[in-house]
N, C-alpha and C. Protein backbone atom coordinates (compact mmCIF):
# COMPACT_ATOMS: atom_id res chain seq x y z
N UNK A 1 109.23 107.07 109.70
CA UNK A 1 110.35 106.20 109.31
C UNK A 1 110.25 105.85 107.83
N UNK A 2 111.58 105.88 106.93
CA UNK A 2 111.21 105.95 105.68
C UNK A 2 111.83 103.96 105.75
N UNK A 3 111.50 103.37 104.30
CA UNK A 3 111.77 101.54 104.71
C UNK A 3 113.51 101.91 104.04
N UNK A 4 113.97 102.77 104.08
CA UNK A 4 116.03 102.58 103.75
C UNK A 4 116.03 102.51 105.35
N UNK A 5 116.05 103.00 106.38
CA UNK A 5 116.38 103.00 107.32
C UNK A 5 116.31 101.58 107.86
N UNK A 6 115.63 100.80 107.15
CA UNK A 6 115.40 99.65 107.69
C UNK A 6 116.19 98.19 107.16
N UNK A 7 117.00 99.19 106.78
CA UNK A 7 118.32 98.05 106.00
C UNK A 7 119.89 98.59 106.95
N UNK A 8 119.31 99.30 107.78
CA UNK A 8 120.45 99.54 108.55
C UNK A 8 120.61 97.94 109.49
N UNK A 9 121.82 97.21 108.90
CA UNK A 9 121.26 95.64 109.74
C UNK A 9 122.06 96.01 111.01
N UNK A 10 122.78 96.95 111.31
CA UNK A 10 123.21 97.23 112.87
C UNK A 10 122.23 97.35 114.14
N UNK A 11 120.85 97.58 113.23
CA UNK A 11 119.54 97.94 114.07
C UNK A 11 118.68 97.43 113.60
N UNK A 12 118.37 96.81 112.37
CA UNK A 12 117.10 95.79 112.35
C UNK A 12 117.91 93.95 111.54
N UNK A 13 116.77 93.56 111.46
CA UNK A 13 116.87 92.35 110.59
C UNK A 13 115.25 91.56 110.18
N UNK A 14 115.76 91.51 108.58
CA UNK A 14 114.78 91.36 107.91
C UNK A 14 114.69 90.12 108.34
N UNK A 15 113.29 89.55 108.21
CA UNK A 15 112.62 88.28 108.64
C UNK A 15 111.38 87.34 107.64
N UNK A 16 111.41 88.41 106.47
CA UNK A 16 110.19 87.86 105.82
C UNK A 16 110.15 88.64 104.54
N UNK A 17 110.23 88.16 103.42
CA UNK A 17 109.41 89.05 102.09
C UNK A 17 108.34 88.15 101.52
N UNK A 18 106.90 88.82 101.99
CA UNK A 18 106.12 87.74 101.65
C UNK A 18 105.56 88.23 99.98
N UNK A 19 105.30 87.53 99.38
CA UNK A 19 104.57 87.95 97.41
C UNK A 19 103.47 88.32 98.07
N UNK A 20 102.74 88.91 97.06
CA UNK A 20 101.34 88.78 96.71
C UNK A 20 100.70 87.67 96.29
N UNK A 21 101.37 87.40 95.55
CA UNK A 21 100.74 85.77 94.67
C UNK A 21 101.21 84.34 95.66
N UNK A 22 101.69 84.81 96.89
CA UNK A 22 101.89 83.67 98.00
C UNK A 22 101.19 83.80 99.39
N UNK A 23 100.31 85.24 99.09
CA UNK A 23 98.93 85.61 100.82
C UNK A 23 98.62 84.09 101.02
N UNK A 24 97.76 83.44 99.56
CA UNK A 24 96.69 82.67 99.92
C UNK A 24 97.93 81.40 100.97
N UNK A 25 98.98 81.21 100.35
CA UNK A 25 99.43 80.33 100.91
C UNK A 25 99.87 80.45 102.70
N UNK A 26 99.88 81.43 103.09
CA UNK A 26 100.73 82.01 104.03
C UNK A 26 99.00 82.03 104.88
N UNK A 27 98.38 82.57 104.79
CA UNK A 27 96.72 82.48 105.14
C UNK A 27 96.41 81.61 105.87
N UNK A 28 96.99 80.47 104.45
CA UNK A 28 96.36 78.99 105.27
C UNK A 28 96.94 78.50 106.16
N UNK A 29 98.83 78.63 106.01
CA UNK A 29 99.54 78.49 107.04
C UNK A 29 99.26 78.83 108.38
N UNK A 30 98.97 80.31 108.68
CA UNK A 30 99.02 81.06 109.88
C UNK A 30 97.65 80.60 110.75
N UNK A 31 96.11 80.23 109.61
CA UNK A 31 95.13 79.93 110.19
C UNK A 31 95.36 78.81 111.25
N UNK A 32 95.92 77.93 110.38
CA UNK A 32 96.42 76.60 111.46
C UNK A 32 97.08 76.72 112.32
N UNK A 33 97.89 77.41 112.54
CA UNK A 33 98.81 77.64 113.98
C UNK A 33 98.42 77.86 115.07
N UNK A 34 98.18 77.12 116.13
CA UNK A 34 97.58 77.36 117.21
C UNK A 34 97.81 77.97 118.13
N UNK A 35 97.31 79.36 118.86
CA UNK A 35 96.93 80.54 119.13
C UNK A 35 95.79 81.02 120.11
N UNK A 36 96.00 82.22 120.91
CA UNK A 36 94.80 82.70 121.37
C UNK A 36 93.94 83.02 119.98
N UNK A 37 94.79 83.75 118.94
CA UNK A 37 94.22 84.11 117.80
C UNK A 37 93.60 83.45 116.77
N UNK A 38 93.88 82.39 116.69
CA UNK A 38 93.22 81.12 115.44
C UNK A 38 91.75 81.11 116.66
N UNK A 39 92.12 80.59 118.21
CA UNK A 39 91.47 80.01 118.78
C UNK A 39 89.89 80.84 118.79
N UNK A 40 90.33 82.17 118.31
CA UNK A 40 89.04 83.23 118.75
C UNK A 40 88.68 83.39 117.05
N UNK A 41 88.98 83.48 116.19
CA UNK A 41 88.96 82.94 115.42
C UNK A 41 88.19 82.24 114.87
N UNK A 42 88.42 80.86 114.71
CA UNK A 42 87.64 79.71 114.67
C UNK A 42 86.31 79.91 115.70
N UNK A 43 86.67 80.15 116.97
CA UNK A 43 85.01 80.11 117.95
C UNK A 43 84.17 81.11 117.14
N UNK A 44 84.27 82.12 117.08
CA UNK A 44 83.47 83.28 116.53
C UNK A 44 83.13 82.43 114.81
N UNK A 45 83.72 82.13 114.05
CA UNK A 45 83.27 81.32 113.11
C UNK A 45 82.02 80.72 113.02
N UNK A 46 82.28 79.56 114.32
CA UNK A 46 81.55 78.36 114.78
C UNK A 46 80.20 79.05 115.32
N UNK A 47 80.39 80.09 116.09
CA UNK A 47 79.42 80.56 117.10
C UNK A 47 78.51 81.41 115.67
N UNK A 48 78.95 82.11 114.87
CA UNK A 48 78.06 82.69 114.10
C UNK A 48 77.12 81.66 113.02
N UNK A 49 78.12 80.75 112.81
CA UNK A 49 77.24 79.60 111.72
C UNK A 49 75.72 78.95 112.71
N UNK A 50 76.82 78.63 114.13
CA UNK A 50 75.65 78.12 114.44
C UNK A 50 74.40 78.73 114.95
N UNK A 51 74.45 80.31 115.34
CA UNK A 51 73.65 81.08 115.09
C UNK A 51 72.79 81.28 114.12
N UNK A 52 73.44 81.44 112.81
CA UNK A 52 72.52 81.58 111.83
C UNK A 52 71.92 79.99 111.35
N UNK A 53 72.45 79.11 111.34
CA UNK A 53 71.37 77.87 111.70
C UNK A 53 70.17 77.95 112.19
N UNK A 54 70.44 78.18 113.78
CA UNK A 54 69.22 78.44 114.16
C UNK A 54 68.46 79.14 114.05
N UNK A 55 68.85 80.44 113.77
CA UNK A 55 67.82 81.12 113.08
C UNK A 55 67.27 80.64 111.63
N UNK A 56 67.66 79.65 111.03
CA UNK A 56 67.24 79.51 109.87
C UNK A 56 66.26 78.45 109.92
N UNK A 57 66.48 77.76 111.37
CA UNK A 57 65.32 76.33 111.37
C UNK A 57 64.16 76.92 112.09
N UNK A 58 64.49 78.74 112.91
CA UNK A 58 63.18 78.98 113.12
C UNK A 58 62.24 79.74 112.05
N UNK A 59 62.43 79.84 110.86
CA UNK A 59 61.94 80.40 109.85
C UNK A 59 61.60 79.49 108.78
N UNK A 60 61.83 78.02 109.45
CA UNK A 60 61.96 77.22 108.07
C UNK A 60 60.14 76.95 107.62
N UNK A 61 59.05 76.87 108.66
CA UNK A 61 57.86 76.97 108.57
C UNK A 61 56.98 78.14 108.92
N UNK A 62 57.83 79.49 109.15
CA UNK A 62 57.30 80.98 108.99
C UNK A 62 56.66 80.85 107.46
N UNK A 63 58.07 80.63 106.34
CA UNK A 63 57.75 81.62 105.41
C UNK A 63 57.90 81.02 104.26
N UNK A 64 57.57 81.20 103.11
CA UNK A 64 57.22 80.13 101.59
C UNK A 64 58.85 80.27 101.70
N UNK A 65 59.26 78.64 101.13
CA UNK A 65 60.67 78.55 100.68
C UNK A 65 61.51 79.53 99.77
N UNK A 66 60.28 79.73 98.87
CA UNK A 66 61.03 80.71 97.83
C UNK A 66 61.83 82.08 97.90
N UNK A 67 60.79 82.70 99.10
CA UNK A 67 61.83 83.59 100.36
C UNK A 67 62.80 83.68 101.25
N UNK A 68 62.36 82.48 101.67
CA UNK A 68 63.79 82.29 102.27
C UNK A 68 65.04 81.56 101.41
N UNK A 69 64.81 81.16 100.36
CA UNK A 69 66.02 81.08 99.24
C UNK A 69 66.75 82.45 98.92
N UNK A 70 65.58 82.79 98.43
CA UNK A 70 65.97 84.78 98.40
C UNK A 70 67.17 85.50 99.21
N UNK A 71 66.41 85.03 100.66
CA UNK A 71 67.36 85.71 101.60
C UNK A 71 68.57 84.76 101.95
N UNK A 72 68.50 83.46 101.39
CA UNK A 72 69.87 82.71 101.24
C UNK A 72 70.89 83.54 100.94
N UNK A 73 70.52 83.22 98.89
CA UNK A 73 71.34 84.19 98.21
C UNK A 73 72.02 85.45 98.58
N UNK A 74 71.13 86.13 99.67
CA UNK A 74 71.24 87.66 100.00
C UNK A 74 72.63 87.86 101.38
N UNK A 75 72.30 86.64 102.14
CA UNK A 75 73.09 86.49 103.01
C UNK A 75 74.39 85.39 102.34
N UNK A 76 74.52 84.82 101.98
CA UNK A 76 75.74 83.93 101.13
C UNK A 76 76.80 84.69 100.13
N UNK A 77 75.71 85.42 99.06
CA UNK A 77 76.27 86.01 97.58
C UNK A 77 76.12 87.78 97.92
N UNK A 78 75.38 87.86 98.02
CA UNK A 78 74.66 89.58 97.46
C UNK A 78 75.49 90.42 98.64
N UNK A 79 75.23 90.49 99.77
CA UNK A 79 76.00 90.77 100.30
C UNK A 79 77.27 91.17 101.32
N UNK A 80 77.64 89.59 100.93
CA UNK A 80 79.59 89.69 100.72
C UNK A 80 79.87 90.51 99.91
N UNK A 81 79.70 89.93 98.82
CA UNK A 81 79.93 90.79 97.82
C UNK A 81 79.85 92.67 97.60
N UNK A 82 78.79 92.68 98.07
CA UNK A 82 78.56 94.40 97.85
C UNK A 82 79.32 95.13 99.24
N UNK A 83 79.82 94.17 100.51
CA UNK A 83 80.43 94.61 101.53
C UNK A 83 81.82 94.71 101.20
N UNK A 84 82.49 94.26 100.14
CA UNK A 84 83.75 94.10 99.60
C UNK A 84 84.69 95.84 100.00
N UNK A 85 83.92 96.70 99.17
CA UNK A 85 84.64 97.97 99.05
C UNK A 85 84.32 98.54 99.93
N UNK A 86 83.31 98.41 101.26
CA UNK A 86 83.31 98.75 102.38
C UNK A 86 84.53 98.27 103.74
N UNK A 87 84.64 97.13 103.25
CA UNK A 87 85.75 96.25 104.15
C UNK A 87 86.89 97.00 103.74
N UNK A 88 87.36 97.44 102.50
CA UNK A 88 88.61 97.65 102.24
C UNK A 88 88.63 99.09 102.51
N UNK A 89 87.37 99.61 101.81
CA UNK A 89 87.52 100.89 102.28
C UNK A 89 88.19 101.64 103.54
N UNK A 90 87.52 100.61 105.02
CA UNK A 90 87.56 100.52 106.62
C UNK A 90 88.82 100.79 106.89
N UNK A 91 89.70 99.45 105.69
CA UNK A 91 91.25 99.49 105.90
C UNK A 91 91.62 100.62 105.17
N UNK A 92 91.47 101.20 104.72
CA UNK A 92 91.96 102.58 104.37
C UNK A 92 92.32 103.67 105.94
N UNK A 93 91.46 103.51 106.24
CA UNK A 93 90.78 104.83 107.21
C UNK A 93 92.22 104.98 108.61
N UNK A 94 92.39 103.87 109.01
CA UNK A 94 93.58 103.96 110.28
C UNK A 94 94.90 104.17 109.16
N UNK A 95 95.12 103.26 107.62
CA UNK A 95 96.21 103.78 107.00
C UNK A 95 96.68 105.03 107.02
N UNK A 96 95.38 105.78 106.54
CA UNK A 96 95.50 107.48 106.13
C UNK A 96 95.70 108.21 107.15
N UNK A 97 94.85 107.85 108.18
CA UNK A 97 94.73 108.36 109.78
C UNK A 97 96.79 108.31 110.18
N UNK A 98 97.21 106.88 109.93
CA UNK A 98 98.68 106.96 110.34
C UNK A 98 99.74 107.46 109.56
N UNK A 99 99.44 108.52 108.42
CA UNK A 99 100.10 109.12 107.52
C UNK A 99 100.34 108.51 106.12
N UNK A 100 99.79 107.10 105.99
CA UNK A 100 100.11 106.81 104.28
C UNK A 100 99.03 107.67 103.55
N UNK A 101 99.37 108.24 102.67
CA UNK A 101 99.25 108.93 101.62
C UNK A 101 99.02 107.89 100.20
N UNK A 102 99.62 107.31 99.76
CA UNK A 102 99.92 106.04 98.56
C UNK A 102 99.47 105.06 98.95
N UNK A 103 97.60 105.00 99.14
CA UNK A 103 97.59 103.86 99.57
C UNK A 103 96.34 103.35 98.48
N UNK A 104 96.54 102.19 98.25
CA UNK A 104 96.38 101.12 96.97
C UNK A 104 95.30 99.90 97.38
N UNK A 105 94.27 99.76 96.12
CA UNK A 105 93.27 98.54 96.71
C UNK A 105 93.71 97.58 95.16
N UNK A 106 93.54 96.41 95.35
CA UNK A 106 93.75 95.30 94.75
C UNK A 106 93.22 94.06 94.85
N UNK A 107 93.12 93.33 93.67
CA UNK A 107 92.60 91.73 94.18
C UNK A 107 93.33 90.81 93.41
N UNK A 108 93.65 89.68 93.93
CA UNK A 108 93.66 88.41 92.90
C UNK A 108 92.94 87.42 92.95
N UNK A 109 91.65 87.40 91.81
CA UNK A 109 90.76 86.63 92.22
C UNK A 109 91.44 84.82 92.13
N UNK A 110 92.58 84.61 91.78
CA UNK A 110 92.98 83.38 91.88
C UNK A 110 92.85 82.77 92.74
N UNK A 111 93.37 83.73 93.66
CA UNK A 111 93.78 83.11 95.23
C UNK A 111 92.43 83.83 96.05
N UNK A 112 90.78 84.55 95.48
CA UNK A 112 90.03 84.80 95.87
C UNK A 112 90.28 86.07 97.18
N UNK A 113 91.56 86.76 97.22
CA UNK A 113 91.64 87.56 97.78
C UNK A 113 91.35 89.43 97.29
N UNK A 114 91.35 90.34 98.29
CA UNK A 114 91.04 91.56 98.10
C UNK A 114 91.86 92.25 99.05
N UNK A 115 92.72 93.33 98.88
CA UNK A 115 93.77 93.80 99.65
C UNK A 115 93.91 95.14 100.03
N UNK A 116 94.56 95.93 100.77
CA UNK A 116 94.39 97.59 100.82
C UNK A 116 96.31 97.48 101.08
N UNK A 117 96.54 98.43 100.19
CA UNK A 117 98.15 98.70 100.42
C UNK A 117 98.79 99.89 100.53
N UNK A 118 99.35 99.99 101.42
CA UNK A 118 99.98 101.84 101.63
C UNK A 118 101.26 101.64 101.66
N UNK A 119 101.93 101.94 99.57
CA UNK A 119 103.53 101.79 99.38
C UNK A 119 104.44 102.81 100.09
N UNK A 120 104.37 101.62 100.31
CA UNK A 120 106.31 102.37 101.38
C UNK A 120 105.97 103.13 102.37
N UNK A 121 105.04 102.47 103.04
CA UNK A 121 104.80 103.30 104.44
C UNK A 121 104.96 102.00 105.30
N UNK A 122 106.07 102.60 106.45
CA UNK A 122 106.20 101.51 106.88
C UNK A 122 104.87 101.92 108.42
N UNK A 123 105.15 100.20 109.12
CA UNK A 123 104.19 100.59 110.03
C UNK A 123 104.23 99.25 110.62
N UNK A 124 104.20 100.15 112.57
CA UNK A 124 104.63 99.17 113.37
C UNK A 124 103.35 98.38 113.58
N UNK A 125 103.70 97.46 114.71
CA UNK A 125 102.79 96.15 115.13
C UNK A 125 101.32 96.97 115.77
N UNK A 126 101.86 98.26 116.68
CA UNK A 126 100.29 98.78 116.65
C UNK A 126 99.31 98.96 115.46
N UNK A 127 99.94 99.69 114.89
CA UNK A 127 99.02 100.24 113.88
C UNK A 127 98.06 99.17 112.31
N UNK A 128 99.62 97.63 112.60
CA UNK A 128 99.02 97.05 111.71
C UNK A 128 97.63 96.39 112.54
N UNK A 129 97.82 96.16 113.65
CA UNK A 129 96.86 95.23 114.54
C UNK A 129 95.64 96.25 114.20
N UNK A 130 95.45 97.60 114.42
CA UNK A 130 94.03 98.43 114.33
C UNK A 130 94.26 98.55 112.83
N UNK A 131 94.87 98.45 111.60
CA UNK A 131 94.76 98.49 110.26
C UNK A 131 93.82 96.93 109.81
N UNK A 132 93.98 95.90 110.62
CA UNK A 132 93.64 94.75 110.55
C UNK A 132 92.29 94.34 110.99
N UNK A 133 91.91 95.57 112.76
CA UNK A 133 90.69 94.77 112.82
C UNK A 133 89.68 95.68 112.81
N UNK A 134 89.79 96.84 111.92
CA UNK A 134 88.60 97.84 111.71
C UNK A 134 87.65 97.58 110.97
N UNK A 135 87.75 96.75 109.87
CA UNK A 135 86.63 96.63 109.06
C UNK A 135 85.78 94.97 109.83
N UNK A 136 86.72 94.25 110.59
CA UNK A 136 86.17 93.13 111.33
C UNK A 136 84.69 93.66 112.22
N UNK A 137 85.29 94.54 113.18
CA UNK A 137 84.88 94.85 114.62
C UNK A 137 83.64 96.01 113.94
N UNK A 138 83.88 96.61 112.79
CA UNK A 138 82.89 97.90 112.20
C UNK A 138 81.53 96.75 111.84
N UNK A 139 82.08 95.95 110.63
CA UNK A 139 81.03 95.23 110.26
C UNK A 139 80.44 94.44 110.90
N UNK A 140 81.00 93.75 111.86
CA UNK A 140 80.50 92.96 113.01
C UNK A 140 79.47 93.82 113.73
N UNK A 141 79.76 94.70 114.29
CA UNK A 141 79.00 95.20 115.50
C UNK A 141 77.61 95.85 114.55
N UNK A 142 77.80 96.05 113.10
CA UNK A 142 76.58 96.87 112.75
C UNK A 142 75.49 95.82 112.31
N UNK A 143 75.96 94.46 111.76
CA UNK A 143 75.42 93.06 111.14
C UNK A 143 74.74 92.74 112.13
N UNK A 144 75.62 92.59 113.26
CA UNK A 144 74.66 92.41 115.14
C UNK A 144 73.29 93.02 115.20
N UNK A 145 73.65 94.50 115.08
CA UNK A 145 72.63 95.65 115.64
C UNK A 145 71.43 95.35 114.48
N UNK A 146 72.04 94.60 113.02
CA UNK A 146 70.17 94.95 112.66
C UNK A 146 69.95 93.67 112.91
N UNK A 147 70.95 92.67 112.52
CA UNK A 147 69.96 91.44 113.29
C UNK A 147 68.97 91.65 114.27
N UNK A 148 69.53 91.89 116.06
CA UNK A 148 68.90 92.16 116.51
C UNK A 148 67.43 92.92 116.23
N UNK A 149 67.15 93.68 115.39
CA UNK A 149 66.27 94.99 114.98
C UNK A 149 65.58 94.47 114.00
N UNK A 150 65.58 94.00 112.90
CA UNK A 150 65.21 93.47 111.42
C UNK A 150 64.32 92.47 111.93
N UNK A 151 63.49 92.39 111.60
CA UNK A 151 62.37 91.02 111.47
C UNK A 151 62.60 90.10 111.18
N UNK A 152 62.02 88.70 111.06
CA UNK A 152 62.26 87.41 110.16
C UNK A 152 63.41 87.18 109.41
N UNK A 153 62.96 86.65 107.63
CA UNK A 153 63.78 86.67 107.38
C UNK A 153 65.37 87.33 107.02
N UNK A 154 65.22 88.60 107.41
CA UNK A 154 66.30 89.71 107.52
C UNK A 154 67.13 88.93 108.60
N UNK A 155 67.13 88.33 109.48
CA UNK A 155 67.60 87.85 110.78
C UNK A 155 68.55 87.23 110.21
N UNK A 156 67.59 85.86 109.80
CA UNK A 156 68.39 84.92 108.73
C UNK A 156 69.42 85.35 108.11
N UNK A 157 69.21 86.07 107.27
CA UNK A 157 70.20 86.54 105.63
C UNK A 157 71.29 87.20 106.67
N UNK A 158 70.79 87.86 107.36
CA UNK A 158 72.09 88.90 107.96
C UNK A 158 72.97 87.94 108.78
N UNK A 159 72.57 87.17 109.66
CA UNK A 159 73.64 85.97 110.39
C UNK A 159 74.29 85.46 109.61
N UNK A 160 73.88 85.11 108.26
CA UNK A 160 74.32 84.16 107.62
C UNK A 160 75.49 84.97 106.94
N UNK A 161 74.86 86.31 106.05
CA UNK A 161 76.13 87.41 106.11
C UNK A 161 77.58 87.77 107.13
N UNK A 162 77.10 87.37 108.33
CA UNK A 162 77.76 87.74 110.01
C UNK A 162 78.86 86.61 109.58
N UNK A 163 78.50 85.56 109.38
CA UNK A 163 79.41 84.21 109.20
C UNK A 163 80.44 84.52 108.20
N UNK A 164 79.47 84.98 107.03
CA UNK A 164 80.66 84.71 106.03
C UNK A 164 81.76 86.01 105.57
N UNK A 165 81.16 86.79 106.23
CA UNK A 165 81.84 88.47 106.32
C UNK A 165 83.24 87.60 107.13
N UNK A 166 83.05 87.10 108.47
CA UNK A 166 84.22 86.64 109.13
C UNK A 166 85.54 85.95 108.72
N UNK A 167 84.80 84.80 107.50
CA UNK A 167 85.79 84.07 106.93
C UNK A 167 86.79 84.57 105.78
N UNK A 168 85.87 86.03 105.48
CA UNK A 168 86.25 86.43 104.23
C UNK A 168 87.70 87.70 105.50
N UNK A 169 87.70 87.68 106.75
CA UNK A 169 88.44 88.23 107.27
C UNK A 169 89.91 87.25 107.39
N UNK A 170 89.77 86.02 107.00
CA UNK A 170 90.57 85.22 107.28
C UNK A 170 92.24 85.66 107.14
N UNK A 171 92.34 86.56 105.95
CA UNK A 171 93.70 86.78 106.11
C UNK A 171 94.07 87.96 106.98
N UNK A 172 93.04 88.58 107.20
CA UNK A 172 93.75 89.54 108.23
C UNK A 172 93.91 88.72 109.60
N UNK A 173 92.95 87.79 110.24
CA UNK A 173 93.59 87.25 111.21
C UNK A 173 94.75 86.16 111.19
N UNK A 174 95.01 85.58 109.61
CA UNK A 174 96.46 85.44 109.85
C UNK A 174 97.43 85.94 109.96
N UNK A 175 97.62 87.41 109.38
CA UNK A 175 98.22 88.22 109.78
C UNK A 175 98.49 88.53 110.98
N UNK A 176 97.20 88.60 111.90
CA UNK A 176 97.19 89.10 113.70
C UNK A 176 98.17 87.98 114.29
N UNK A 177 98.26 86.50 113.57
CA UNK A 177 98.78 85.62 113.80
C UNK A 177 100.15 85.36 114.24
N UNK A 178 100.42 86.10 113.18
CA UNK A 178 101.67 86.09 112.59
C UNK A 178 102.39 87.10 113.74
N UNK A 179 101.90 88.74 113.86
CA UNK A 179 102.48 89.15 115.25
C UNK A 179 102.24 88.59 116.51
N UNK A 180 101.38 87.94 116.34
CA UNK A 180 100.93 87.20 117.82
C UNK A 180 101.84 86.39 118.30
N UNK A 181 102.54 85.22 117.40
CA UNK A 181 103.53 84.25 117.05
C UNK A 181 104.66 85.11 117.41
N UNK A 182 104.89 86.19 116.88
CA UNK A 182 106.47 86.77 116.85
C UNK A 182 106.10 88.08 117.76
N UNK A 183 105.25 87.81 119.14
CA UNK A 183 105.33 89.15 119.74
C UNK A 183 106.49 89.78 120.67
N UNK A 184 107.18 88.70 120.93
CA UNK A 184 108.78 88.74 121.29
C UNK A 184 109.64 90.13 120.72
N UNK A 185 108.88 89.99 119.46
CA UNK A 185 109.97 91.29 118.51
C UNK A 185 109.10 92.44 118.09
N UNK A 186 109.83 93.32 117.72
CA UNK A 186 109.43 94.66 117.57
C UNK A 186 109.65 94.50 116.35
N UNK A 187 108.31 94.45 115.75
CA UNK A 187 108.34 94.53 114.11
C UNK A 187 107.89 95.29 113.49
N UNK A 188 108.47 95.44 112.38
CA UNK A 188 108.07 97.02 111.21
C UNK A 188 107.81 95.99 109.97
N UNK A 189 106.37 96.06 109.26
CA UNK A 189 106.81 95.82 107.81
C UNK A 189 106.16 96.95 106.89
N UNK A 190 106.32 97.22 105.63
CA UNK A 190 105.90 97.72 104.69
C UNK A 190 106.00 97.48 103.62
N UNK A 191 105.23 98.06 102.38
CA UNK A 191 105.07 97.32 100.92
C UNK A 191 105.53 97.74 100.12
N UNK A 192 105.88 97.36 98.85
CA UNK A 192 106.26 97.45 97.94
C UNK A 192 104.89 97.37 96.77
N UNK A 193 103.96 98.25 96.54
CA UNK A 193 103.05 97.45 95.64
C UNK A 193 103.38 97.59 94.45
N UNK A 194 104.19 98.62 94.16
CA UNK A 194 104.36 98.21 92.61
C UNK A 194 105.24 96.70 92.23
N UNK A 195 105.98 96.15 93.20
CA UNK A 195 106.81 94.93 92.96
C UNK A 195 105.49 93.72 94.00
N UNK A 196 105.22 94.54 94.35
CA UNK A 196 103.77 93.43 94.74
C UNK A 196 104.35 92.38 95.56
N UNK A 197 105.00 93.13 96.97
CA UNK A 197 105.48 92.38 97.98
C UNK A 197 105.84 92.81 99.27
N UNK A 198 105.43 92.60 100.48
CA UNK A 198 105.59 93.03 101.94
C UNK A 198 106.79 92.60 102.62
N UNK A 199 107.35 93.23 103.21
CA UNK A 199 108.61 93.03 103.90
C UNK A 199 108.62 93.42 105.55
N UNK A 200 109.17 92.21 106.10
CA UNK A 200 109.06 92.37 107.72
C UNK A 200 110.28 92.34 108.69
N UNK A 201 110.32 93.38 109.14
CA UNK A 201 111.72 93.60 109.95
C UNK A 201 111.55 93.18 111.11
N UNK A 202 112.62 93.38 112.05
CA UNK A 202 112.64 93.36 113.50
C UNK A 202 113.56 94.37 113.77
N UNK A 203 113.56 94.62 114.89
CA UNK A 203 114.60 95.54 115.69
C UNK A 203 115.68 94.91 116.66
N UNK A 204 116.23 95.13 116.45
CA UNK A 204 117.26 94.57 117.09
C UNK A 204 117.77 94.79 118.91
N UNK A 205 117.95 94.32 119.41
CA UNK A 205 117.32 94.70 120.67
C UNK A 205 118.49 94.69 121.40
């Protein structure tokens, strides 16, 4: 489906042009809306912090402080950070897999976000839902497996990584939100990145 077809208003209707420079706002919106999706969400949040807590009060008389500061940093700063172009990368992979070709990575560190965009490919509610939770469910399940496996303080740093990998997912589960909210309708959106803005249809039923 090319996005002209989607101005046919006999058969759809537009519902949304969200900016780029308005995610962060829309983020915070959707987080709050209450949901199976905020609700799982938020638990998995809660459940990983307080995981890595505890793992951190059982290490607190293992090992000289200065190490486990180390593996603070490592799990907080070092790497989020170096998981960045892996996360986006992830979102690449179902894009290309569903035929975008033109597909685009970006950030605005204003609003502390990082983005993957495939212009003018449009794409329905399946494909955004598995475009959304591949790099979640990839990094999750592998952060798990060395926890489990890794010794001491590796445990630590990596839970604590587990936590904040999640939050840094925050706008894709407002997004999940957002179809979750409007699953009533059959929605198409796609981007515009050179005008640096997403557009969301419905179908008309």
């Amino acid at each position: 489906m090319d996005p002209e077809e989607l101005d046919d208003h006999s058969r759809y209707r537009h519902l949304l042009t969200l900016q780029y420079s308005e995610i962060a706002g829309f983020v915070i919106d959707y987080l709050k809306r209450k949901s199976t999706i905020t609700l799982f969400f938020w638990t998995v949040c809660i459940v990983e912090l307080g995981l890595a807590l505890t793992l951190r009060i059982n290490v607190a008389h293992s090992f000289e402080y200065r190490r486990i500061f180390l593996h603070s940093v490592l799990g907080m700063i070092v790497f989020p950070v170096l998981v960045i172009p892996v996360h986006e990368g992830l979102h690449v992979i179902p894009y290309f897999l569903s035929g975008a070709r033109r597909i685009k990575a970006g950030m605005d560190l204003k609003q502390f976000i990082f983005y993957v965009t495939a212009h003018r490919h449009v794409v329905t509610r399946k494909k955004f839902i598995l475009v959304a939770l591949v790099p979640f469910l990839m990094i999750t399940l592998a952060a798990s497996f060395l926890i489990l496996y890794l010794p001491g303080l590796w445990k630590w740093s990596l839970s604590f990584f587990l936590f904040v990998h999640t939050t840094m997912c925050a706008g894709d589960f407002a997004m999940l939100n957002y179809y979750f909210l409007n699953r009533q309708r059959k929605i198409f959106t796609w981007d515009d990145a050179e005008r640096m803005e997403a557009y969301f249809y419905e179908e008309i039923r």
